[in-house]
Protein backbone atom coordinates (compact mmCIF):
# COMPACT_ATOMS: atom_id res chain seq x y z
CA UNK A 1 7.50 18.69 -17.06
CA UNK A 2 4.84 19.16 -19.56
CA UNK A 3 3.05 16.11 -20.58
CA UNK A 4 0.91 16.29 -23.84
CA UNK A 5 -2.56 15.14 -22.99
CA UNK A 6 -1.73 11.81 -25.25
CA UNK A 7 0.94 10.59 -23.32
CA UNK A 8 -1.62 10.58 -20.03
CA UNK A 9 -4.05 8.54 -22.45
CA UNK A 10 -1.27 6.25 -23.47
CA UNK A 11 -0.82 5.49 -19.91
CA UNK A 12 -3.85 5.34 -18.70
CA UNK A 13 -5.44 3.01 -21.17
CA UNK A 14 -1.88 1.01 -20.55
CA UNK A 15 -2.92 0.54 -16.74
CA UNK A 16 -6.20 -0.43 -17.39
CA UNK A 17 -5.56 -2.48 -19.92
CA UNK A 18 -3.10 -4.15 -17.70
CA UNK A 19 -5.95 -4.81 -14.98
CA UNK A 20 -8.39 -6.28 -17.76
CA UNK A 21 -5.73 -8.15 -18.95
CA UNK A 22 -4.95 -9.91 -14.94
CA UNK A 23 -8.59 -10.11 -14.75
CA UNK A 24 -9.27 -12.03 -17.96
CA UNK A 25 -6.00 -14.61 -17.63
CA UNK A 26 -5.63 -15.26 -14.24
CA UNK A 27 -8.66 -14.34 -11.90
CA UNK A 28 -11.69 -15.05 -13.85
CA UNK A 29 -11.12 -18.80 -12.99
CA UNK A 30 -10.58 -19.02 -9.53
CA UNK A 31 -7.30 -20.94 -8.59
CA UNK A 32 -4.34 -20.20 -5.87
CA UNK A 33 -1.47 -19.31 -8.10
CA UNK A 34 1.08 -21.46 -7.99
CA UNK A 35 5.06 -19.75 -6.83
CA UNK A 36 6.18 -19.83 -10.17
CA UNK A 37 3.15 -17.85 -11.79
CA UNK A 38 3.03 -15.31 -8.87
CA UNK A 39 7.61 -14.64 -9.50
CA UNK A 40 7.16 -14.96 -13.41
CA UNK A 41 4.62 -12.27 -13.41
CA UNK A 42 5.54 -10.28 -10.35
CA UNK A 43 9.05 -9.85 -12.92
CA UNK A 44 6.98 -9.06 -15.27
CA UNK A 45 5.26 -5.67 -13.74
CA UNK A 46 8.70 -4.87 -12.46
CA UNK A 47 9.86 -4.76 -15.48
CA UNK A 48 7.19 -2.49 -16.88
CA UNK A 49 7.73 -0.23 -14.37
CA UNK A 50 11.35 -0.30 -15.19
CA UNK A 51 10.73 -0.24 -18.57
CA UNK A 52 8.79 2.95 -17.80
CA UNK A 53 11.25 4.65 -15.87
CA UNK A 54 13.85 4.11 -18.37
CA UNK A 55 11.42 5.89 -21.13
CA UNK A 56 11.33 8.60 -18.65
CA UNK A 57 15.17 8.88 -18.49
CA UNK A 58 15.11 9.39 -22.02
CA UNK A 59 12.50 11.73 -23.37
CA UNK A 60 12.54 13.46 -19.88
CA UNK A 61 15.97 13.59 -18.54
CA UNK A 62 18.21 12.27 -15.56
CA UNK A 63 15.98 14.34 -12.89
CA UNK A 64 12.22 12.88 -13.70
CA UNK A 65 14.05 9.98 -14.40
CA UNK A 66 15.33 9.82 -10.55
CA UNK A 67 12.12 11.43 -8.76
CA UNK A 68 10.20 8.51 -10.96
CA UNK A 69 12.54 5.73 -9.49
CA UNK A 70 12.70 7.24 -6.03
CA UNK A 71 8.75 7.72 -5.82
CA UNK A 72 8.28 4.18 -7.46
CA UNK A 73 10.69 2.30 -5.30
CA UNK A 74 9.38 4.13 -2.10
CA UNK A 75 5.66 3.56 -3.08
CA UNK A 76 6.72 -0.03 -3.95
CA UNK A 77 8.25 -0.42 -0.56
CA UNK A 78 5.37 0.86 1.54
CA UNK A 79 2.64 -1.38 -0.88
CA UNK A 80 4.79 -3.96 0.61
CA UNK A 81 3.37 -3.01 4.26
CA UNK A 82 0.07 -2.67 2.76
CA UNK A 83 0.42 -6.89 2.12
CA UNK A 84 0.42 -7.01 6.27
CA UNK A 85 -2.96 -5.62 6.91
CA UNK A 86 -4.36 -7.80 3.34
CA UNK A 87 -2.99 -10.82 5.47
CA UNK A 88 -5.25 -9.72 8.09
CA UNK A 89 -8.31 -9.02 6.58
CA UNK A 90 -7.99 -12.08 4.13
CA UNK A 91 -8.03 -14.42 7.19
CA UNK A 92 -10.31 -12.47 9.45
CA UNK A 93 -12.52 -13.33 6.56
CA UNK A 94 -11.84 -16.21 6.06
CA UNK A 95 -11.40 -15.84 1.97
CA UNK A 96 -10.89 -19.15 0.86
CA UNK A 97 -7.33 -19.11 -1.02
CA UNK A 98 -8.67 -19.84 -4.44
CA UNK A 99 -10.84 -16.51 -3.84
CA UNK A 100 -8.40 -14.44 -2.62
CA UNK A 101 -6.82 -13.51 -6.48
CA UNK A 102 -9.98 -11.61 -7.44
CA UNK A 103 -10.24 -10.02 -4.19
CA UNK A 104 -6.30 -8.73 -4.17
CA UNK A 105 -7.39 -7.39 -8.00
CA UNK A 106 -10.78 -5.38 -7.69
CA UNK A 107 -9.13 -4.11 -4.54
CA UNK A 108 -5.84 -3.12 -6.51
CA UNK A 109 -8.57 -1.13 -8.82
CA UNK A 110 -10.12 0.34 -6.49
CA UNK A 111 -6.96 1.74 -4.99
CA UNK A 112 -5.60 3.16 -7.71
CA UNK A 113 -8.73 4.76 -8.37
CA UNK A 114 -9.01 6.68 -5.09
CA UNK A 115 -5.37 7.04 -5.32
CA UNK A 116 -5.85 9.08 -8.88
CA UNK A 117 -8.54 10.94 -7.12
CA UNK A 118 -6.52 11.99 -3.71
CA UNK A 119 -3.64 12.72 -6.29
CA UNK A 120 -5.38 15.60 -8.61
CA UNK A 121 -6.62 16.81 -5.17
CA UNK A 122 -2.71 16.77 -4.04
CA UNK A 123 -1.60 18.45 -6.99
CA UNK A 124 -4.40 21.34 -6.73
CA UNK A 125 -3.45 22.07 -3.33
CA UNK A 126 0.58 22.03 -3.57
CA UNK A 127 -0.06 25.07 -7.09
CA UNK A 128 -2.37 26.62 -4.75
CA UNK A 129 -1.07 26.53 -1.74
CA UNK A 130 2.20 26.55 -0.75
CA UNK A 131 1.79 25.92 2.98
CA UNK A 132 0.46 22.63 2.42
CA UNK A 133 3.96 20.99 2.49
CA UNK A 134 3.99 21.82 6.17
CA UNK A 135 1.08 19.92 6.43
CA UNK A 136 2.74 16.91 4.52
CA UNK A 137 6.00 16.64 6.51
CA UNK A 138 4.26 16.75 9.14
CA UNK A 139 1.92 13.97 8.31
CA UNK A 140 4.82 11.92 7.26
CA UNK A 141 6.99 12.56 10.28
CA UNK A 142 3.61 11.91 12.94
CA UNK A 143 2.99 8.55 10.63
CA UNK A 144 7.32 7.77 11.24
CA UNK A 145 6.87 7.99 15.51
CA UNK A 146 3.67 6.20 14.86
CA UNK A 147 5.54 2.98 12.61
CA UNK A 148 7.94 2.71 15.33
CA UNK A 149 5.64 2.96 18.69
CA UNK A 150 3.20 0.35 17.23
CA UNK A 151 6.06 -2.24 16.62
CA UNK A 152 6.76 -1.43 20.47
CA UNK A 153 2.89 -2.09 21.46
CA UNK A 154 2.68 -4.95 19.05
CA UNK A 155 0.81 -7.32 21.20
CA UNK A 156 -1.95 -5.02 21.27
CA UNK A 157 -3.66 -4.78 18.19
CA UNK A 158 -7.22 -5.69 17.38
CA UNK A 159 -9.86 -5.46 14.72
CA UNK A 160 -12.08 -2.74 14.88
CA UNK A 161 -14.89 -2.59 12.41
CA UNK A 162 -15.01 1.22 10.60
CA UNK A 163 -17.90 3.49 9.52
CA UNK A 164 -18.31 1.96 6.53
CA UNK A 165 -18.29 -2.09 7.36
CA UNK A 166 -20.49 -1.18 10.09
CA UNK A 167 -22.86 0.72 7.61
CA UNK A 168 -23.04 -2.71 5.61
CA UNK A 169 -24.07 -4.65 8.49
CA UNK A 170 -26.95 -2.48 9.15
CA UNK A 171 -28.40 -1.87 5.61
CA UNK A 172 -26.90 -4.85 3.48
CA UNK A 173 -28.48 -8.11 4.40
CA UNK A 174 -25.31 -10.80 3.82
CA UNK A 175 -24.44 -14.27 4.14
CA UNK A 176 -22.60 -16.46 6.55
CA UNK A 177 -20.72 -18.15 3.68
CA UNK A 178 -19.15 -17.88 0.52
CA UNK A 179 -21.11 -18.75 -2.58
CA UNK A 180 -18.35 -19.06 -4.98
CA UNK A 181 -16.70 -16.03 -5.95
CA UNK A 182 -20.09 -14.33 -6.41
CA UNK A 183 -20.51 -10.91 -4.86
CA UNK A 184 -24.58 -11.91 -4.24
CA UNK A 185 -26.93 -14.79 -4.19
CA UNK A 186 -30.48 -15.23 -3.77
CA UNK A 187 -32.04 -17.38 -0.88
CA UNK A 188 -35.50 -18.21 -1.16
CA UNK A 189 -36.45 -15.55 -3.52
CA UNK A 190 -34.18 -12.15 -1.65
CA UNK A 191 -31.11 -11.11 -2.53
CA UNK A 192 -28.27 -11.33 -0.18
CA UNK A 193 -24.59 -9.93 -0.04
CA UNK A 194 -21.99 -12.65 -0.03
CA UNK A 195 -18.82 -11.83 2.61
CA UNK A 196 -17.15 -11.62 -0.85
CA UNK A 197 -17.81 -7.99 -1.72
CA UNK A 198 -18.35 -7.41 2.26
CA UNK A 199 -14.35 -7.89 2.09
CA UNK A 200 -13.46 -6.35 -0.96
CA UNK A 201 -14.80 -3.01 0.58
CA UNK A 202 -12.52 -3.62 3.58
CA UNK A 203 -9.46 -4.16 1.27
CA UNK A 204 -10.52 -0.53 -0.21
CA UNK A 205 -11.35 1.43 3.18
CA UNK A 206 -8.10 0.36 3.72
CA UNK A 207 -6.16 1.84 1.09
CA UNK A 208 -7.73 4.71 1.89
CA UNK A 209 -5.77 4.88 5.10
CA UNK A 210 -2.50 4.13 3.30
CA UNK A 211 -3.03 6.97 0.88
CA UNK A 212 -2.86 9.15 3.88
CA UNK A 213 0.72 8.76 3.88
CA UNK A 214 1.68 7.44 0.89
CA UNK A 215 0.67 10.22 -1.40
CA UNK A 216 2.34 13.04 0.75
CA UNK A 217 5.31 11.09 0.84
CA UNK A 218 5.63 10.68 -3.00
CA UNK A 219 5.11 14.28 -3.15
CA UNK A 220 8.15 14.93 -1.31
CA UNK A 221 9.69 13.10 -3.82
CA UNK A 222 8.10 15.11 -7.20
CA UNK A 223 6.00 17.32 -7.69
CA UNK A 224 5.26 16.38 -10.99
CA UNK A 225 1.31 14.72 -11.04
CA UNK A 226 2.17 12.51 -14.26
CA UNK A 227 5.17 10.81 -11.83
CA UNK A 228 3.31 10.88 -9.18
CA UNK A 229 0.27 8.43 -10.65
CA UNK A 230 2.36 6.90 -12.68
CA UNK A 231 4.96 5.61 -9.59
CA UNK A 232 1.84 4.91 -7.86
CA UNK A 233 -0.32 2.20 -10.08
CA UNK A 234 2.90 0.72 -10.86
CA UNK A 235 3.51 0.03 -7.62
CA UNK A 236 0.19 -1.57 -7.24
CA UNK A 237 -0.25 -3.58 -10.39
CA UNK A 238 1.35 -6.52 -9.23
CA UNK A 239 0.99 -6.41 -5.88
CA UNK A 240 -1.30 -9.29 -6.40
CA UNK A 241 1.64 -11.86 -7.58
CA UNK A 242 3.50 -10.24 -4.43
CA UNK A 243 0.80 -11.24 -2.04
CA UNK A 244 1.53 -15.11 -3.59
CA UNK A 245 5.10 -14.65 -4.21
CA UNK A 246 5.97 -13.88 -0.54
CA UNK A 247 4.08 -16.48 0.91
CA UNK A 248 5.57 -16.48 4.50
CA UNK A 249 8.15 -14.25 4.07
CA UNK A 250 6.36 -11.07 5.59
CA UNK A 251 6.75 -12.46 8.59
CA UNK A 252 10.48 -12.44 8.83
CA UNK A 253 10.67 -8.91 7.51
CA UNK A 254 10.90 -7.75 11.07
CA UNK A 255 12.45 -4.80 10.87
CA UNK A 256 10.63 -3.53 7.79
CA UNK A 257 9.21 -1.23 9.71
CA UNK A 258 11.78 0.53 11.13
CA UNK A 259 13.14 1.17 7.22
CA UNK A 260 10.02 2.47 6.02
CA UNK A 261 10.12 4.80 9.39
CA UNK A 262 13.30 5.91 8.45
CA UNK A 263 12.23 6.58 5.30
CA UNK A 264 8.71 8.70 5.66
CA UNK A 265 11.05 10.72 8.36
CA UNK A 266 13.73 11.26 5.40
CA UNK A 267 11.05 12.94 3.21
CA UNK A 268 9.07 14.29 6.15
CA UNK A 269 12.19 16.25 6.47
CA UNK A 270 12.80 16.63 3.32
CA UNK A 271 8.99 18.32 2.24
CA UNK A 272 9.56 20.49 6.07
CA UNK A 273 12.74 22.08 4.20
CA UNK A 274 11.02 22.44 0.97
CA UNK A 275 7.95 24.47 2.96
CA UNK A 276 10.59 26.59 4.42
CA UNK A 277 12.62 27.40 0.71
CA UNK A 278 9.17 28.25 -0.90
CA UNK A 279 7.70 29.48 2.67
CA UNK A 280 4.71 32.84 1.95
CA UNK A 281 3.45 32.49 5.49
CA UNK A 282 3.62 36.12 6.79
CA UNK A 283 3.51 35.16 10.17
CA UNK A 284 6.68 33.34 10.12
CA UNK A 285 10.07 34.86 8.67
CA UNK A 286 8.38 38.12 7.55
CA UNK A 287 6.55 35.69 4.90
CA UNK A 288 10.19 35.09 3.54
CA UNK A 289 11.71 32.04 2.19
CA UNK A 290 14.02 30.37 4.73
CA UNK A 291 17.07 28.97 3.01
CA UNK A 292 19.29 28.42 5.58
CA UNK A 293 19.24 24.12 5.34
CA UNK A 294 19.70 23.80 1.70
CA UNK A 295 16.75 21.39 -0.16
CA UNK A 296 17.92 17.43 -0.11
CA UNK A 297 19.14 17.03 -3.80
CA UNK A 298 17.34 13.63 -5.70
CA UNK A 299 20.69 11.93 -5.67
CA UNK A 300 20.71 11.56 -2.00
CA UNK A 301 17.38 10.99 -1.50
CA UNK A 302 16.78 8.12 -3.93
CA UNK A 303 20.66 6.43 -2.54
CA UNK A 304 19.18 6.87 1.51
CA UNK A 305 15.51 5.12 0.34
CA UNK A 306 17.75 2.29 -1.30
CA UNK A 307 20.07 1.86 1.52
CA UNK A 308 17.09 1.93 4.33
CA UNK A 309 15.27 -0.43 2.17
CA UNK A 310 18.29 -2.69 1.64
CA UNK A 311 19.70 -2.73 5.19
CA UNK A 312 16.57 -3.42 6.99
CA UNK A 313 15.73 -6.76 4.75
CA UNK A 314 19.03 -8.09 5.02
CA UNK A 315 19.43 -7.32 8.92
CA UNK A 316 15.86 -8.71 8.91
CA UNK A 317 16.30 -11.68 7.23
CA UNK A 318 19.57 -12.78 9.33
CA UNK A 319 17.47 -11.89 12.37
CA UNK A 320 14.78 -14.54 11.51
CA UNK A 321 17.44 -17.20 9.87
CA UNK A 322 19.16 -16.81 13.66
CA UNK A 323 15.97 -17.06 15.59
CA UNK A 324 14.93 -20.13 13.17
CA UNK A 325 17.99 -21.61 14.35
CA UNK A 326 17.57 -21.20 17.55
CA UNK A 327 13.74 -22.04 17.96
CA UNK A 328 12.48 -18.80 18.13
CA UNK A 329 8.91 -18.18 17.16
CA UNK A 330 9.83 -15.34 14.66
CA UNK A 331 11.55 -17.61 12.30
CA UNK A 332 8.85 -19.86 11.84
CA UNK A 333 6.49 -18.85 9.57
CA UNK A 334 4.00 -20.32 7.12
CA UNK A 335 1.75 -21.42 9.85
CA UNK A 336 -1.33 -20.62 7.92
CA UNK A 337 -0.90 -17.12 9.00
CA UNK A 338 0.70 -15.79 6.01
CA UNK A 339 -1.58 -15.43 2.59
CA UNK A 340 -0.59 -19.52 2.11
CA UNK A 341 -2.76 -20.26 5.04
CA UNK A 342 -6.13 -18.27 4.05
CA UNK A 343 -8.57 -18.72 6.90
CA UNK A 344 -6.07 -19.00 10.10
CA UNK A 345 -5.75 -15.64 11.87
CA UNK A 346 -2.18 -13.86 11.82
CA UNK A 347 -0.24 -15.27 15.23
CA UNK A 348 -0.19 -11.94 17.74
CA UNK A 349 3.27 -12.43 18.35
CA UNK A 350 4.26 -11.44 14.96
CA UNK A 351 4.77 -7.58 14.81
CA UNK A 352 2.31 -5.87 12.66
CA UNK A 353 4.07 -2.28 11.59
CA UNK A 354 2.30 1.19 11.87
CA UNK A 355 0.81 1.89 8.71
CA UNK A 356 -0.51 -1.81 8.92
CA UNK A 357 -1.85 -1.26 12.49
CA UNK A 358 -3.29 1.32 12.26
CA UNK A 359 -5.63 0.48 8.91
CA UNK A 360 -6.44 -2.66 10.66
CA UNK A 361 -8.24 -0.14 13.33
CA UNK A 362 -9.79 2.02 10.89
CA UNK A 363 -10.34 -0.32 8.29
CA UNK A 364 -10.55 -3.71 9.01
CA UNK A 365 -12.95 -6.14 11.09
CA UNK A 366 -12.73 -8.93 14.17
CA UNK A 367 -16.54 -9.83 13.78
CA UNK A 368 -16.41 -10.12 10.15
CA UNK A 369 -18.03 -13.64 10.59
CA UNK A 370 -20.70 -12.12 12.55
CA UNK A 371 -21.92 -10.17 9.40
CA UNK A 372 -25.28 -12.52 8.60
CA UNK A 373 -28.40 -12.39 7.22
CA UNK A 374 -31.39 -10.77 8.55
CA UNK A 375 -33.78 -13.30 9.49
């Protein structure tokens, strides 16, 4: 798929656009969107991306057209887990809910960002090297036993801080409390950081973890670098009006996790088979392809992503309707845990999934409200 240099410039100056655009008319005056503005406008990035892939279909053909929808729905799926460890760093911090828009947003930028940057770095390395698909499936397939063994040791997470928070501590002298939505303030003449941009880095370290996964997985999808960042900021631009728009409902997707396990195994698999067909490792086969398990065709890969996704909501949401009926503690939600409730920490009994556990470790903080000033 050869894309003129235009069309990237078309596209990227649409995405950016995009983020100036959520900046100016929504988070520039702090408010906590109300349910109708976050579903109006959470439709109305879904339908860009929709919009997009359709475009695709037509100047590209039925095959982009499916590794687009595949890689968008899949990266939209696991942004979806990314919301469980934003609940968690949002209320470790405390981020007052009026706040918490610009916060989701600058984070969102950063993240695609990196996510451009770990991309081209993805795309040099899969022309170059051939072997690195090994490397990928087996990323994806470690990450799969990892989604489902943290849901089994649920009760046992806890903030850590990382390298990075802890780095801020030491040289950045910051606040106890919010001054607005300002990133600094000056007290008695010296600047200070506010825990503002002190969380706005956390929501960004911990993208970075995501990426780990999420880029290998959508390039078991395509291999095409234009798809591949194109699947990816759409799935992020409005994740912000998801945050709002699922107020509470996070917590009843309890089996999420075990879909989006299924899923990074699918293409684990799917990337291990595609390292074997294209396989130049002379230690292994004589440096021969192996084509014994024929490559996963698109069709069955984007219909198994669909099905995982659909079957693990539905069985999900009957799960926590049933519990709610019965007085379990899983079916009732919007506590103050979920992004509604802002400065209440998520309840431990609610199962945090792998990807989300295990950013919260690298990338998130418990003694966030410790960060203060120096003197």
């Amino acid at each position: 798929m050869d894309v003129p240099l235009w069309v990237w410039g078309i596209t990227l100056v649409g995405i950016v656009g995009m983020i100036v655009y959520d900046f100016v008319g929504h988070v520039r005056t702090p408010h906590a969107p109300s349910i109708r503005e976050a579903a109006i406008w959470s439709a109305v990035y879904v339908g860009i991306a929709i919009l997009f892939g359709v475009l695709v279909l037509v100047f590209a053909g039925p095959t982009y057209g499916g590794e687009y929808f595949a890689g968008y729905i899949t990266e939209k799926a696991l942004s979806v887990d990314n919301l469980f460890v934003f609940v968690l760093i949002l209320s470790s911090f405390g981020v007052p809910r009026e706040y918490q828009q610009k916060v989701l947003l600058i984070g969102i930028a950063i993240a695609i960002v990196l996510r451009g940057i770990f991309i081209a770095i993805g795309a040099a390395a899969i022309q170059n090297f051939s072997w690195i698909f090994w490397i990928f499936g087996a990323i994806l397939i470690y990450t799969a036993i990892a989604q489902v063994k943290a849901q089994n040791d649920h009760g046992e997470e806890e903030f850590k801080e990382n390298a990075v928070l802890r780095l801020c501590k030491r040289i950045l002298p910051t606040t106890d409390d919010y001054h607005g939505d300002k990133f600094t303030t000056k007290i008695d003449g010296k600047r200070f950081v506010t825990p503002m941009l002190v969380v706005i880095i956390a929501i960004g370290t911990a993208d970075l973890i995501f990426a780990v996964d999420s880029i290998p997985a959508i390039f078991g999808l395509t291999q095409e670098t234009y798809l591949v960042f194109a699947a990816n900021a759409f799935s992020l631009l409005g994740l912000r009006q998801l945050y709002f728009l699922i107020d509470g409902l996070l917590d009843r997707l309890v089996y999420l996790h075990y879909g989006l396990a299924a899923i990074l195994a699918f293409i684990g698999a799917k990337l291990i088979i595609h390292a074997m067909h294209e396989n130049e490792l002379s230690w292994l086969n004589g440096g021969e392809h192996i084509t014994v398990i024929p490559e996963i065709p698109m069709p069955v890969s984007l219909g198994f992503i669909v099905v995982a996704l659909l079957l693990t909501t539905v069985l999900s949401l009957r799960k926590s309707k049933k519990d709610a009926e019965q007085g379990g503690g899983r079916g009732d939600v919007g506590s103050g845990s979920g992004p509604g409730g802002g400065t209440e920490p998520r309840d431990a009994d609610v199962p945090v999934s792998g990807r989300a556990a295990q950013a919260t470790t690298a990338s998130s903080t418990g003694a966030t409200r410790d960060t203060r000033k120096d003197g």
